[in-house]
Protein backbone atom coordinates (compact mmCIF):
# COMPACT_ATOMS: atom_id res chain seq x y z
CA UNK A 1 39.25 -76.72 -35.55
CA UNK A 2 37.48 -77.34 -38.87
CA UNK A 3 40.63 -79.10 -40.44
CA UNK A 4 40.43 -81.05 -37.55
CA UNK A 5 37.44 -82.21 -37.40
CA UNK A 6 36.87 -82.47 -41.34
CA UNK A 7 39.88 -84.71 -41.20
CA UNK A 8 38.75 -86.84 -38.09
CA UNK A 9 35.70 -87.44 -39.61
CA UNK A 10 36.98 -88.52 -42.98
CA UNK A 11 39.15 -90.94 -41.33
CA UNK A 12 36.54 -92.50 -39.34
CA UNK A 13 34.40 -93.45 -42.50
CA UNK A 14 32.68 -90.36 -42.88
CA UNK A 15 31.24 -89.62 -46.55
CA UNK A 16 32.80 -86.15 -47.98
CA UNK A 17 29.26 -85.14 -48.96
CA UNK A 18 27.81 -85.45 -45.81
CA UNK A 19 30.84 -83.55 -44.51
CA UNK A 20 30.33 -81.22 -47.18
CA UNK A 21 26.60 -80.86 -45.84
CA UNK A 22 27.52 -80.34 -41.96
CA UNK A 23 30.25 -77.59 -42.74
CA UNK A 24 27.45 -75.55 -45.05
CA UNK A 25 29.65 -75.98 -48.41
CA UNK A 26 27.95 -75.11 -51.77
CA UNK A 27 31.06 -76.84 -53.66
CA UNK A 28 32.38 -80.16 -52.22
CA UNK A 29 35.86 -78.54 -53.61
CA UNK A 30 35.99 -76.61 -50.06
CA UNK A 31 35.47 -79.14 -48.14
CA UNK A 32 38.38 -80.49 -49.74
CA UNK A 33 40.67 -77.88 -48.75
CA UNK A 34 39.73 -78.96 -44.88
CA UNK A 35 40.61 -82.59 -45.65
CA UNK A 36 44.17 -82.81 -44.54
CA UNK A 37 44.51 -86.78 -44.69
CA UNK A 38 47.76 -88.05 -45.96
CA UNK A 39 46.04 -89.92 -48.44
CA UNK A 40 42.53 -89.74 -50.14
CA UNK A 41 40.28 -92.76 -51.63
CA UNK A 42 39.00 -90.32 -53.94
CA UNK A 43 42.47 -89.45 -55.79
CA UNK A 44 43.10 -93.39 -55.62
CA UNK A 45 42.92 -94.62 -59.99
CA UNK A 46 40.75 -97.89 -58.21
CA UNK A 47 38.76 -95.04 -57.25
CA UNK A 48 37.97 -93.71 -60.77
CA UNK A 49 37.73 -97.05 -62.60
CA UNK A 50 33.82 -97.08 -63.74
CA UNK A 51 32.35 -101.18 -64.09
């Protein structure tokens, strides 16, 4: 259920740290374990470039 939900959510635009809020996570690196997409925007290198 919370894979599913974790992963609906961050498919419809949710931010991880607000997902990370609802599910009670300390570390945002749980939540990540409960994102099951096939692909993430954070592990994206447009993602990491700083302007």
């Amino acid at each position: 259920m919370r894979v599913a939900a974790t992963t609906n959510a961050l498919d419809n635009g949710a931010d991880i740290a607000k997902v990370q809020e609802w599910l009670g996570h300390a570390n945002i690196a749980t939540t990540r374990i409960y994102d099951h997409r096939k692909t993430r925007p954070e592990d994206s290198p447009t993602f990491k470039v700083n302007y």
